[in-house]
C-alpha atoms as a PDB file:
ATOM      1  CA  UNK A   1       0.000   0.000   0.000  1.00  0.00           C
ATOM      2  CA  UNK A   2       1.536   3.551  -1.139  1.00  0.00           C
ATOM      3  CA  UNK A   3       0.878   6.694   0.330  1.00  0.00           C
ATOM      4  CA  UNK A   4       1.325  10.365  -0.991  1.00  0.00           C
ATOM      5  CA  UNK A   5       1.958  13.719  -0.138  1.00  0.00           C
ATOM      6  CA  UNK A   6       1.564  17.026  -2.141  1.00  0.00           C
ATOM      7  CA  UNK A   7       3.647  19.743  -0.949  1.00  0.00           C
ATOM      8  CA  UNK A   8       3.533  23.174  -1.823  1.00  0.00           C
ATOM      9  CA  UNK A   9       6.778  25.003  -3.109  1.00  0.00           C
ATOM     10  CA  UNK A  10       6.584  28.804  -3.314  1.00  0.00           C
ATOM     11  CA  UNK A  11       8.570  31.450  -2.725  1.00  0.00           C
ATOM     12  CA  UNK A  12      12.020  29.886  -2.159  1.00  0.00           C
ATOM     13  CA  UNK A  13      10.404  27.500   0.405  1.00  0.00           C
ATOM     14  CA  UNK A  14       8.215  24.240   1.065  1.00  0.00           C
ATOM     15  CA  UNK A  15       4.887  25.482   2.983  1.00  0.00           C
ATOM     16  CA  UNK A  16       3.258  23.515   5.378  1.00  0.00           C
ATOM     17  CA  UNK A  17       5.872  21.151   5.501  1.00  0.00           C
ATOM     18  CA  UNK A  18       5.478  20.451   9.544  1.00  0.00           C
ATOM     19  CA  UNK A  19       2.164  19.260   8.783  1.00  0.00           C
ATOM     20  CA  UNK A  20       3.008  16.957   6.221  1.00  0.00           C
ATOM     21  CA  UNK A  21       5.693  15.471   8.181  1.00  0.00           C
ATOM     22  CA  UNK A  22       2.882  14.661  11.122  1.00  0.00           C
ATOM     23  CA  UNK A  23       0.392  13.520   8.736  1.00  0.00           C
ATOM     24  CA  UNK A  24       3.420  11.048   7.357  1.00  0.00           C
ATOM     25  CA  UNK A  25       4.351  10.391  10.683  1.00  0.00           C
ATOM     26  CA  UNK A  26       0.909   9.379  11.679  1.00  0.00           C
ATOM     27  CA  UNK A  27       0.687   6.954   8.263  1.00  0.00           C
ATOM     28  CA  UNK A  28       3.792   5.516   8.905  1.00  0.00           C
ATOM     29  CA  UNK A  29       3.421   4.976  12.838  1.00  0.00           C
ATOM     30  CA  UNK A  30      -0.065   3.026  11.814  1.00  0.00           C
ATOM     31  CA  UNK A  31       0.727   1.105   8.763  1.00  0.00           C
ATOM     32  CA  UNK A  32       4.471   0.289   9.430  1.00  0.00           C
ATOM     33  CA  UNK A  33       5.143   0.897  12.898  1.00  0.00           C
ATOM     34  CA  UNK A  34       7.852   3.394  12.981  1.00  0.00           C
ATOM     35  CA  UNK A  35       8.407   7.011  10.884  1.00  0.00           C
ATOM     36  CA  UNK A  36      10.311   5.808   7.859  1.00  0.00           C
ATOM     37  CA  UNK A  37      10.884   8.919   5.857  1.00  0.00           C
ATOM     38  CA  UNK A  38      11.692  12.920   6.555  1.00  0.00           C
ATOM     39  CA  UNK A  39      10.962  14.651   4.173  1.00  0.00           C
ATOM     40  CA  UNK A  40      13.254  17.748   4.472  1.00  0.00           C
ATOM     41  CA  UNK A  41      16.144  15.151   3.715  1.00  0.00           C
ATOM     42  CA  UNK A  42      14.103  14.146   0.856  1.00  0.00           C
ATOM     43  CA  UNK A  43      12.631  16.860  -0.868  1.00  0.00           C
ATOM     44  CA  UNK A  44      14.510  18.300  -4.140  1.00  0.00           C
ATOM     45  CA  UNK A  45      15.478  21.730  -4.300  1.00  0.00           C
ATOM     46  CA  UNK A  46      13.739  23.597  -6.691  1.00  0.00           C
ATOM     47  CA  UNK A  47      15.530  26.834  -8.685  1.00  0.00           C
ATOM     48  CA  UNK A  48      12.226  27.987 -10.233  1.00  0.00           C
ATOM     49  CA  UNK A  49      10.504  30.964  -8.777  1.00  0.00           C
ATOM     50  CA  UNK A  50       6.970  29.477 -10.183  1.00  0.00           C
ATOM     51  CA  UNK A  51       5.152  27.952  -7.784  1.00  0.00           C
ATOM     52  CA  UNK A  52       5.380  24.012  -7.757  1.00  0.00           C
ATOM     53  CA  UNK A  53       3.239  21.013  -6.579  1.00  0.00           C
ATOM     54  CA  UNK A  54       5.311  18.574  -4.881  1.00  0.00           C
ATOM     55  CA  UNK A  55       4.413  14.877  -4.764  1.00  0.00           C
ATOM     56  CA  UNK A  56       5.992  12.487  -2.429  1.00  0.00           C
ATOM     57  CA  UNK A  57       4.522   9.103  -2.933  1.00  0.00           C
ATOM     58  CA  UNK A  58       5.918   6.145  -0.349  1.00  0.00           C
ATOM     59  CA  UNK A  59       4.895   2.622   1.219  1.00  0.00           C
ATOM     60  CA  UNK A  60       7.530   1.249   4.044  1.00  0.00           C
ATOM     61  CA  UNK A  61      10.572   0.848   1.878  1.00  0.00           C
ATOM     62  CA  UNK A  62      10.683   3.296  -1.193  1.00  0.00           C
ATOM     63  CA  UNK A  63       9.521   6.866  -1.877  1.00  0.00           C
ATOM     64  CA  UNK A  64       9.309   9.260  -5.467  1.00  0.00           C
ATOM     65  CA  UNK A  65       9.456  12.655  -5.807  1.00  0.00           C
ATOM     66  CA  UNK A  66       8.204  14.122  -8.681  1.00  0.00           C
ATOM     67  CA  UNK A  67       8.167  18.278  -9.005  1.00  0.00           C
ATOM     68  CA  UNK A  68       5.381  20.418 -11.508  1.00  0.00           C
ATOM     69  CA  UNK A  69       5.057  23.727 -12.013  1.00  0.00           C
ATOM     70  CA  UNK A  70       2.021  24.055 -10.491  1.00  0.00           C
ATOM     71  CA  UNK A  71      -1.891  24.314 -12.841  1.00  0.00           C
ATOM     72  CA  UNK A  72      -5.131  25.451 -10.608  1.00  0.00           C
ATOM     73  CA  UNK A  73      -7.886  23.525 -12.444  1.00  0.00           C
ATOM     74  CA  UNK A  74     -11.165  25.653 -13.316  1.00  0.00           C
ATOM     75  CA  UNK A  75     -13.458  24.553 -11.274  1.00  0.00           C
ATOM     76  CA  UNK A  76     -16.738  26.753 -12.195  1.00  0.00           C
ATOM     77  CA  UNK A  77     -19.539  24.783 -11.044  1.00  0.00           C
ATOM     78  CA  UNK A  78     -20.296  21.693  -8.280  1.00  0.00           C
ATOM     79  CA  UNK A  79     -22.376  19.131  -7.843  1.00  0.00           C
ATOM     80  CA  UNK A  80     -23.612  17.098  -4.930  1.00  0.00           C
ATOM     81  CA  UNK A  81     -23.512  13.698  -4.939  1.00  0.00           C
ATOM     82  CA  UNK A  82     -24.291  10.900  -2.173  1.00  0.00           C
ATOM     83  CA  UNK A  83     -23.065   7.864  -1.716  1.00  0.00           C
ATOM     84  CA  UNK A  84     -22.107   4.918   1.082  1.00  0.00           C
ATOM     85  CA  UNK A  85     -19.354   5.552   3.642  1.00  0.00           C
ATOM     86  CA  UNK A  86     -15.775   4.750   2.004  1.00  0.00           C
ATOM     87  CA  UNK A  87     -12.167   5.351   3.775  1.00  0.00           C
ATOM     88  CA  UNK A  88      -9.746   8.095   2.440  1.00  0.00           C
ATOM     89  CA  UNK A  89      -9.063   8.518   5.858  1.00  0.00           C
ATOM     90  CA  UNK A  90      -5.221   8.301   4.570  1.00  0.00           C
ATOM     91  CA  UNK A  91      -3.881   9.954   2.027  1.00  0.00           C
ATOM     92  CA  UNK A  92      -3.961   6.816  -0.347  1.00  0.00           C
ATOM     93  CA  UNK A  93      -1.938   6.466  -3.587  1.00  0.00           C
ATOM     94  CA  UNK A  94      -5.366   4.527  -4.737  1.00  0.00           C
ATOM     95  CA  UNK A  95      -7.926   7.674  -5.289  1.00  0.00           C
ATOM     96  CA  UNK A  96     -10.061   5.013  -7.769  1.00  0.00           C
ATOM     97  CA  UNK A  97     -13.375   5.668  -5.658  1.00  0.00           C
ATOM     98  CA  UNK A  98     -12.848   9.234  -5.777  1.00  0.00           C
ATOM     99  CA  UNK A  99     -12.184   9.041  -8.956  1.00  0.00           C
ATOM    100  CA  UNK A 100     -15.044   7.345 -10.013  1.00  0.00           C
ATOM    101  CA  UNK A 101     -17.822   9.184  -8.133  1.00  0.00           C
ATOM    102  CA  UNK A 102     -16.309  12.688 -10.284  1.00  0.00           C
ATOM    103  CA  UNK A 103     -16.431  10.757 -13.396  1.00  0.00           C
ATOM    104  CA  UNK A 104     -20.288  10.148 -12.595  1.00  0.00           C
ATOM    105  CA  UNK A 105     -21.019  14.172 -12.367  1.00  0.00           C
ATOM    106  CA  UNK A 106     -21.832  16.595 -14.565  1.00  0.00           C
ATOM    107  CA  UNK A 107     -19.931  19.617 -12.862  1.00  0.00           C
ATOM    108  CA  UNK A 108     -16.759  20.151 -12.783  1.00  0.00           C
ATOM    109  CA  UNK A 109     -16.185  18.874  -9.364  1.00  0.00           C
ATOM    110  CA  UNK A 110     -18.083  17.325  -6.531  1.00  0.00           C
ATOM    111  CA  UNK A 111     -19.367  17.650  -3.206  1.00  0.00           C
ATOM    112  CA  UNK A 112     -19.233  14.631  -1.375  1.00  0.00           C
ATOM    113  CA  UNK A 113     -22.398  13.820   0.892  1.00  0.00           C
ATOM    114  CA  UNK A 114     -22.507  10.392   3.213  1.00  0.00           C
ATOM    115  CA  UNK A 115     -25.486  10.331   6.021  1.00  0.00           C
ATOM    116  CA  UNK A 116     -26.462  13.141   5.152  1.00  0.00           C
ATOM    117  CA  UNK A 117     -23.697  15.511   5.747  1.00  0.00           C
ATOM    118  CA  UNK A 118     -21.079  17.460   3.729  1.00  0.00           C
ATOM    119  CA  UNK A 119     -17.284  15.771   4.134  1.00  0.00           C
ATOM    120  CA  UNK A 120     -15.560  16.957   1.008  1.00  0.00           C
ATOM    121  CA  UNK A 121     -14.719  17.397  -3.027  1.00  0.00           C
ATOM    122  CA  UNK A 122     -12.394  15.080  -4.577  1.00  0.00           C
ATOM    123  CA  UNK A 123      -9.409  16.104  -4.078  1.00  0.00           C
ATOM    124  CA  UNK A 124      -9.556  18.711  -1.544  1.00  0.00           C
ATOM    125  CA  UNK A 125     -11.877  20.231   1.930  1.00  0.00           C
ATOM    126  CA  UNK A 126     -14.089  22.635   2.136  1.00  0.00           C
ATOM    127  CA  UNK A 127     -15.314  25.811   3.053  1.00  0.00           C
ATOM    128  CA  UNK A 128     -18.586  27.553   3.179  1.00  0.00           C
ATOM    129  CA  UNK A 129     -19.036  31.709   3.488  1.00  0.00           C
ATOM    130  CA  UNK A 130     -22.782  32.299   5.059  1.00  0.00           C
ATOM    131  CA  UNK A 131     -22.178  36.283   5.081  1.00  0.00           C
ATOM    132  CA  UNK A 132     -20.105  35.578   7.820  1.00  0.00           C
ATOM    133  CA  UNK A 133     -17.740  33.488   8.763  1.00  0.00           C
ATOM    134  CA  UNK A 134     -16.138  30.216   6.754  1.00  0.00           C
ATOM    135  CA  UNK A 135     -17.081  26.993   8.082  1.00  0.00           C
ATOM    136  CA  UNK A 136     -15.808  23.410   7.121  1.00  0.00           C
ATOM    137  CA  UNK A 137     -17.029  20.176   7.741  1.00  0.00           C
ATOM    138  CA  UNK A 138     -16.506  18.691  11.218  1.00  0.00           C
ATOM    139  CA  UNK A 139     -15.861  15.231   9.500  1.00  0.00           C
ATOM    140  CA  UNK A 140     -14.032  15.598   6.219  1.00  0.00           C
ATOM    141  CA  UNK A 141     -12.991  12.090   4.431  1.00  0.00           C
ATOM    142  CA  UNK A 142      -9.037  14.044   5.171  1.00  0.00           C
ATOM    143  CA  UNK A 143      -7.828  16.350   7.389  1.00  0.00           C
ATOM    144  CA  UNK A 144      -5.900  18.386   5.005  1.00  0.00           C
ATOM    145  CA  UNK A 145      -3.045  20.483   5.895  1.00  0.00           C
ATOM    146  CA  UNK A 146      -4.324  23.566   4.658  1.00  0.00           C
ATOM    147  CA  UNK A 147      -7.542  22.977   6.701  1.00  0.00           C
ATOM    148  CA  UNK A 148      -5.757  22.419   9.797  1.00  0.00           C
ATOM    149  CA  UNK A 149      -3.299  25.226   9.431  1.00  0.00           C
ATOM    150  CA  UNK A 150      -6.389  27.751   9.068  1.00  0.00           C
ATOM    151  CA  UNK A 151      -8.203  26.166  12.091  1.00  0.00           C
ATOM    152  CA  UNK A 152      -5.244  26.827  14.658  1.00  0.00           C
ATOM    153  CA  UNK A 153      -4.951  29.877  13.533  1.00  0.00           C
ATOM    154  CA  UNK A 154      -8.675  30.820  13.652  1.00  0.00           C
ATOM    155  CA  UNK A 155      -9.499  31.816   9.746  1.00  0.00           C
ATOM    156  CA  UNK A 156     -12.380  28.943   9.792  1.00  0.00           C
ATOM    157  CA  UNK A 157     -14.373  26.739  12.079  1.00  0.00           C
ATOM    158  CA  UNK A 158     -15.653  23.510  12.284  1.00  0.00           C
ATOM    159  CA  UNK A 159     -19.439  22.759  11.645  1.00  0.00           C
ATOM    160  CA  UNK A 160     -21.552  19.680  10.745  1.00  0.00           C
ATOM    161  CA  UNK A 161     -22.962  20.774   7.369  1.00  0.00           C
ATOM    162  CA  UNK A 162     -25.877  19.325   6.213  1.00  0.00           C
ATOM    163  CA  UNK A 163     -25.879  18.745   2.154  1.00  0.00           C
ATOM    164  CA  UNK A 164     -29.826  20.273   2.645  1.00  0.00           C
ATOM    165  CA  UNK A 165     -28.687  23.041   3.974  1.00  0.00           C
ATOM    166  CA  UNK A 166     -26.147  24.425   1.322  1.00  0.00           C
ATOM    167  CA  UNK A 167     -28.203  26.774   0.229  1.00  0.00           C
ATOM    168  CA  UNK A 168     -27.708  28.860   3.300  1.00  0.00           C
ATOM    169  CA  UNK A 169     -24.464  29.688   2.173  1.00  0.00           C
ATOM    170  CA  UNK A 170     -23.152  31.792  -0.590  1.00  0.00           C
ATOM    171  CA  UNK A 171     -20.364  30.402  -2.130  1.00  0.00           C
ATOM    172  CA  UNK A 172     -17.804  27.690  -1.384  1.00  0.00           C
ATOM    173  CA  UNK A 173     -13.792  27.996  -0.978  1.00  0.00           C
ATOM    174  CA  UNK A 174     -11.645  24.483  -2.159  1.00  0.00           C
ATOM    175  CA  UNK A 175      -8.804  24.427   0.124  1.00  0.00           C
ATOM    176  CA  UNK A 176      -5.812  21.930   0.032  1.00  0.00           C
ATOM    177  CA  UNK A 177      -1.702  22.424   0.037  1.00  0.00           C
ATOM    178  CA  UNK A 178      -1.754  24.343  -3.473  1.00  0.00           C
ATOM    179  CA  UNK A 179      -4.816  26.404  -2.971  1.00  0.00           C
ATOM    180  CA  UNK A 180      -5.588  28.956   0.058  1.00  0.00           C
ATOM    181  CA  UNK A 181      -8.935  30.463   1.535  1.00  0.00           C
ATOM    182  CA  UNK A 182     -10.675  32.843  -1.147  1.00  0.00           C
ATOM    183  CA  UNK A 183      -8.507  31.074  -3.711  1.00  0.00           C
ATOM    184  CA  UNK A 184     -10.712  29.070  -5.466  1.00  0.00           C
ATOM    185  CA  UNK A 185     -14.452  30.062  -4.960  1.00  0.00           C
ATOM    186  CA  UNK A 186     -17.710  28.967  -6.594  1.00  0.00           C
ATOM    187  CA  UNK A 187     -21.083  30.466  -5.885  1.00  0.00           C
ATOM    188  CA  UNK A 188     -23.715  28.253  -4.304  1.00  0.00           C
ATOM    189  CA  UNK A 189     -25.701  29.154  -7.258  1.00  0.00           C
ATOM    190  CA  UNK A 190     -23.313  26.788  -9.592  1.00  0.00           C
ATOM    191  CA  UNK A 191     -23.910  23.697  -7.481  1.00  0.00           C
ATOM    192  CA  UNK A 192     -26.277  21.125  -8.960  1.00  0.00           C
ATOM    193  CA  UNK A 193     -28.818  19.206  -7.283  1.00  0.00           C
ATOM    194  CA  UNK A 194     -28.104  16.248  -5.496  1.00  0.00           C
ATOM    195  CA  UNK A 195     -27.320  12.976  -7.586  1.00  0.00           C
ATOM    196  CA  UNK A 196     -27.137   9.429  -5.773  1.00  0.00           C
ATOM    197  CA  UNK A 197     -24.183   7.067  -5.979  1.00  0.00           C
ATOM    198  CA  UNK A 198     -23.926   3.652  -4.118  1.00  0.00           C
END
């Protein structure tokens, strides 16, 4: 079983990259037993001023690194989909279920529903702006980096979000490594009713 991590190069420097060593540290300590990678001994230097999207793939005896210049996909519109509980509780190499419930939309990207309530899109959290303040789901599928940087320091707070109730809010922020708060926005208005997906 492989894991991965995408790291965030900008400005000279890695962001985040405490948090990605916990969240590998916490893989590692309950897959292999022990932490069997750093990643600041491990990460390539990068002489390009772009930004870059870092991924660090690994299982308990290899890792890759592969650096990109990094490409914000344009995500204009969202739909909600439901389906039965699955684990991505990890950040798994394998992202086939994921996969497969965007390939069944017809937005651009997803938001995932299970019991009822809001947990993520497919490849990154959540947050919603009701006029005011930015809440994410209490239970994403991942705790991403990004999403736990901006709760300790108090930008967002955790809600249960019921997929009924999106239309309380006004628009929706994706947030993972590469993309910060107010980066990526759609408008509630662009998110299509609710399609089912066992």
């Amino acid at each position: 079983m492989r894991f991965i991590e995408s790291i965030c190069y900008q400005d000279g420097e890695y962001q985040n990259l405490d948090l990605h060593q916990e969240r590998l540290n916490n893989t590692c300590f309950n897959f292999f037993g022990e932490v069997l990678h750093h990643l600041s001994d491990l990460l390539p230097r990068i002489d390009d001023e772009r930004k870059h999207k870092v991924r660090f793939t690994y299982d308990n005896s290899t890792h890759t690194c592969e650096a990109l210049p990094y490409v914000k996909l344009p995500i204009q519109s969202l739909q909600v989909v439901n389906t039965t509980w699955f684990d991505y509780s990890f950040k798994y190499e394998d992202r086939s279920t994921l996969q497969e419930l965007l390939s069944s939309a017809s937005a651009d990207e997803i938001i995932i529903c299970i019991d009822g309530l809001v947990r993520d899109c497919s490849y990154a959290n959540l947050v919603f702006w009701d006029g005011k303040e930015w809440l994410t789901p209490e239970a994403p599928l991942l705790e991403g980096v990004k999403r736990s940087r901006l709760l300790n320091e108090g930008q967002i707070k955790k809600a249960a979000i019921l997929c009924e109730d999106l239309a309380a809010f006004q628009k929706v922020s994706l947030i993972n490594a590469m993309l910060d708060l107010g980066e990526l926005e759609v408008p509630i208005s662009k998110v299509l009713k609710t399609q089912s997906k066992s």
